[in-house]
N, C-alpha and C. Protein backbone atom coordinates (compact mmCIF):
# COMPACT_ATOMS: atom_id res chain seq x y z
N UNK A 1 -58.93 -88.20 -69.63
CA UNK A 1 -58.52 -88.08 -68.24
C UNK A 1 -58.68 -89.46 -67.59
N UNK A 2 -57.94 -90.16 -66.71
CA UNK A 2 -57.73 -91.42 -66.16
C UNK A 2 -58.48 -91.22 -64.86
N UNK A 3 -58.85 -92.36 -64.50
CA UNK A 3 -59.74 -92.49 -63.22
C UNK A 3 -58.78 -91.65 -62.09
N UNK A 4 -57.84 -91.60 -61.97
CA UNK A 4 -56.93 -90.96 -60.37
C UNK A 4 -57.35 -89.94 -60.87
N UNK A 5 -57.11 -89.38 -61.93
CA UNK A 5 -57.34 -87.22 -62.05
C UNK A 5 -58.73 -87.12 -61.93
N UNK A 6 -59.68 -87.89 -62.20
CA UNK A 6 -61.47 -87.97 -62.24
C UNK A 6 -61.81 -87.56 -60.71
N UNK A 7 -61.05 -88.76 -59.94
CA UNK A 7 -60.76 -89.15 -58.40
C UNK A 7 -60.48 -87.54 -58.17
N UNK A 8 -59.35 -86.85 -58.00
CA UNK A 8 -58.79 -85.93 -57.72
C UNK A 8 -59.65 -84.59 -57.79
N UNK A 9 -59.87 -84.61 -58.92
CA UNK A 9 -61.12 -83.48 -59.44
C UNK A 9 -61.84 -83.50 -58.52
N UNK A 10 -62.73 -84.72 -58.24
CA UNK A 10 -63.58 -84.73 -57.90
C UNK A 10 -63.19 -84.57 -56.37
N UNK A 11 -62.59 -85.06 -55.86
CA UNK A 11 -61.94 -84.80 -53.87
C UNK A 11 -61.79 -82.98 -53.72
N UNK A 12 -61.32 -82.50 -54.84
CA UNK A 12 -61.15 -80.73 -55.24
C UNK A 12 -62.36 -80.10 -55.25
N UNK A 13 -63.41 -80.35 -56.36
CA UNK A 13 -64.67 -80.05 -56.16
C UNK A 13 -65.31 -80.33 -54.99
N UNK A 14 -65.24 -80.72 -54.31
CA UNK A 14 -66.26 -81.01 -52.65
C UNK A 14 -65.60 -80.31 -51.65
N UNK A 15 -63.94 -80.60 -51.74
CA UNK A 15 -63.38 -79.39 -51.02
C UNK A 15 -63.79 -77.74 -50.87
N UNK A 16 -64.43 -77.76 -52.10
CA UNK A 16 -64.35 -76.29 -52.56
C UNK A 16 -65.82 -76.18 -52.68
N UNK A 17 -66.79 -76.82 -52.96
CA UNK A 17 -68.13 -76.67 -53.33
C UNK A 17 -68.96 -77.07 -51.79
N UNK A 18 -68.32 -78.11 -51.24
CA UNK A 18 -69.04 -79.02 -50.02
C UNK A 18 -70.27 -79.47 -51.05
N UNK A 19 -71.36 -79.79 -50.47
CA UNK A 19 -72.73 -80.06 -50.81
C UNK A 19 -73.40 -79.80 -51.86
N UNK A 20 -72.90 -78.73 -52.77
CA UNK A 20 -73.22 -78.31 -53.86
C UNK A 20 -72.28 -78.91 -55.24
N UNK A 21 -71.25 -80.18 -55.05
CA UNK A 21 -70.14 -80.12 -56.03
C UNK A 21 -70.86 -80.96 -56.59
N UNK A 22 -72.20 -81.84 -56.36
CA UNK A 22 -72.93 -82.98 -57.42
C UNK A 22 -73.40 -81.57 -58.42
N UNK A 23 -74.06 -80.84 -58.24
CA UNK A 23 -74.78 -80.22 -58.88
C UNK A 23 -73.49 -79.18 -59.58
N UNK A 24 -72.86 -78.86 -59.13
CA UNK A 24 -72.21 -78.08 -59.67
C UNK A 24 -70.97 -78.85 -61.41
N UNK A 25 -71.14 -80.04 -61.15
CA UNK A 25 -70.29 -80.93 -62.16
C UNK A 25 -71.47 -81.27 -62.52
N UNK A 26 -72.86 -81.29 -62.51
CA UNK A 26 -73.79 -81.83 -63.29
C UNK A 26 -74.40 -80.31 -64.33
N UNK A 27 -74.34 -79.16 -63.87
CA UNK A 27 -74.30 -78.18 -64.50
C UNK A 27 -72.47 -77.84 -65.72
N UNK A 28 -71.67 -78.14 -65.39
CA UNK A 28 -70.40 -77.69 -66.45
C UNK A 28 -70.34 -79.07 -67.40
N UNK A 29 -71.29 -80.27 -66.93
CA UNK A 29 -71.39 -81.56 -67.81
C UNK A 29 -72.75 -80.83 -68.80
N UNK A 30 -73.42 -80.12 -68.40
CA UNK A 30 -74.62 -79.51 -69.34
C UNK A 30 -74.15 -78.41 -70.29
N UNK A 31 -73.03 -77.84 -69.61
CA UNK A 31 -72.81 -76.37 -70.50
C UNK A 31 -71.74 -77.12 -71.50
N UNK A 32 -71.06 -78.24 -71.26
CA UNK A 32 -70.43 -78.87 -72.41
C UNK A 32 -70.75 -79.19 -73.13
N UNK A 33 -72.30 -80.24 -72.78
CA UNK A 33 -73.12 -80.74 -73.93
C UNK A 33 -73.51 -79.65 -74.51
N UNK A 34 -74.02 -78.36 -74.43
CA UNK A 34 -74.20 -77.71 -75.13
C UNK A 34 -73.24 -76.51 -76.38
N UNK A 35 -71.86 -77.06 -75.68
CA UNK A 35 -70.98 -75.99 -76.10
C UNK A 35 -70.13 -77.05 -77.67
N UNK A 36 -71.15 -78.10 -77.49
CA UNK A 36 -70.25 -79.56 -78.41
C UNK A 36 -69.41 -79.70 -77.47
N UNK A 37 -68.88 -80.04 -76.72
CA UNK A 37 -67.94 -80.75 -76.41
C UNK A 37 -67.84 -81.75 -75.24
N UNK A 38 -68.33 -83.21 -76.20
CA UNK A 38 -68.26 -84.18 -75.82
C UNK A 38 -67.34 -84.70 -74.56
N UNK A 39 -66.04 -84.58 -74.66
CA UNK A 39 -64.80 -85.38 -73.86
C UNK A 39 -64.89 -84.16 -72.89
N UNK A 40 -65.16 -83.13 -73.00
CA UNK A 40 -65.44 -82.16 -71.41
C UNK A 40 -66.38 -83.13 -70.78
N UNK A 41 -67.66 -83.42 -71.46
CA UNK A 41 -69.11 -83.42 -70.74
C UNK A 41 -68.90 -84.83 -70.25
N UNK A 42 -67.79 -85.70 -70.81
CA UNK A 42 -68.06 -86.96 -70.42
C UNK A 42 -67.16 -87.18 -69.37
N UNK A 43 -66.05 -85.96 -69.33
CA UNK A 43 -65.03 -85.87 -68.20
C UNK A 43 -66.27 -85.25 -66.28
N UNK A 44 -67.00 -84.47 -66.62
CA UNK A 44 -67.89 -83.81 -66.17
C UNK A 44 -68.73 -85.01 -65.45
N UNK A 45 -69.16 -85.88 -66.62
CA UNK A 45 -70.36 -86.92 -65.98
C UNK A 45 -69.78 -87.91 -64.85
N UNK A 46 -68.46 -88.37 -65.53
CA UNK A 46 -67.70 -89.02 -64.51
C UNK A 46 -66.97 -88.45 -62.94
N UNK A 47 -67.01 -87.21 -63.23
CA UNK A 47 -66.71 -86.49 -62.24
C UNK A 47 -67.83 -86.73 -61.21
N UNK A 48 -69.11 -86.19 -61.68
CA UNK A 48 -70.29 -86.60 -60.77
C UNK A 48 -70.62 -87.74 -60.64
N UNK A 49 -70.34 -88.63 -61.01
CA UNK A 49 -70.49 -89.97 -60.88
C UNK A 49 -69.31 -90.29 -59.38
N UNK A 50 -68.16 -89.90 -59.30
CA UNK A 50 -67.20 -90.14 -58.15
C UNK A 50 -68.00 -89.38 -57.36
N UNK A 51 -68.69 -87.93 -57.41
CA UNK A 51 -68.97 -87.46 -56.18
C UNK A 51 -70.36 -88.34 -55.29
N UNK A 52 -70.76 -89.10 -56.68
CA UNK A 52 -71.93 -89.42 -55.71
C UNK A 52 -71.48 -90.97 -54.83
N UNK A 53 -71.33 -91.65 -55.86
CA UNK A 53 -70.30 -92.40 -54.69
C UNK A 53 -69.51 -92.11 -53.62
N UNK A 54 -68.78 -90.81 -53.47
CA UNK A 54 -68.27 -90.44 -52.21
C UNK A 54 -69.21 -89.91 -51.32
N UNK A 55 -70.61 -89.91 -51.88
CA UNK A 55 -71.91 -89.16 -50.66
C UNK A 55 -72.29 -90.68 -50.05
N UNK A 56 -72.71 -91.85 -50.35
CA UNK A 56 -72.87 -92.70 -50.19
C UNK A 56 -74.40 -92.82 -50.43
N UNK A 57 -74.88 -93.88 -49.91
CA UNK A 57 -76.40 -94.21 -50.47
C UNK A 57 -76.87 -93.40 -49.74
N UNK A 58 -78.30 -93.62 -49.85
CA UNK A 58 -79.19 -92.66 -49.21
C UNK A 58 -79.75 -93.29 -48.47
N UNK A 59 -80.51 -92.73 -47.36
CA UNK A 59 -81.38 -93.53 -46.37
C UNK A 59 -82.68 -93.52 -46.88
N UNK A 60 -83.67 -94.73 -46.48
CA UNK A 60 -84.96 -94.49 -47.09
C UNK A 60 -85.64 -95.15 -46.16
C-alpha cells in the first residue's frame, strides 16, 4: 500500500473511530502479527504511525 492509501486509511479511521483510531490500528497491527501476516501488520503500523502525527505532539 503507498503512502496516499496509508494517508487515506488513516483520515477514514479517525473519521470513524475519533480518539480511539491510534489504538484501534495498534490492536488489528497485533491481531496480524499474530495471524502471520506480516504486510497487514506493517500496513497497520504505518497506519498508526499517520494517526499519530495527525494528533500532534503532546504537551508536557
Amino acid at each position: 500500500m503507498n503512502a496516499a492509501d496509508i494517508s487515506a486509511l488513516a483520515r477514514q479511521l479517525f473519521e470513524s473511530q475519533g480518539a480511539k483510531a491510534i489504538a484501534v490500528a495498534a490492536q488489528k497491527a497485533a491481531s496480524f502479527v499474530e495471524a502471520g501476516d506480516k504486510e497487514q501488520a506493517e500496513t497497520w503500523r504505518r497506519v498508526r504511525a499517520v494517526l499519530q502525527e495527525m494528533q500532534g505532539p503532546h504537551e508536557s
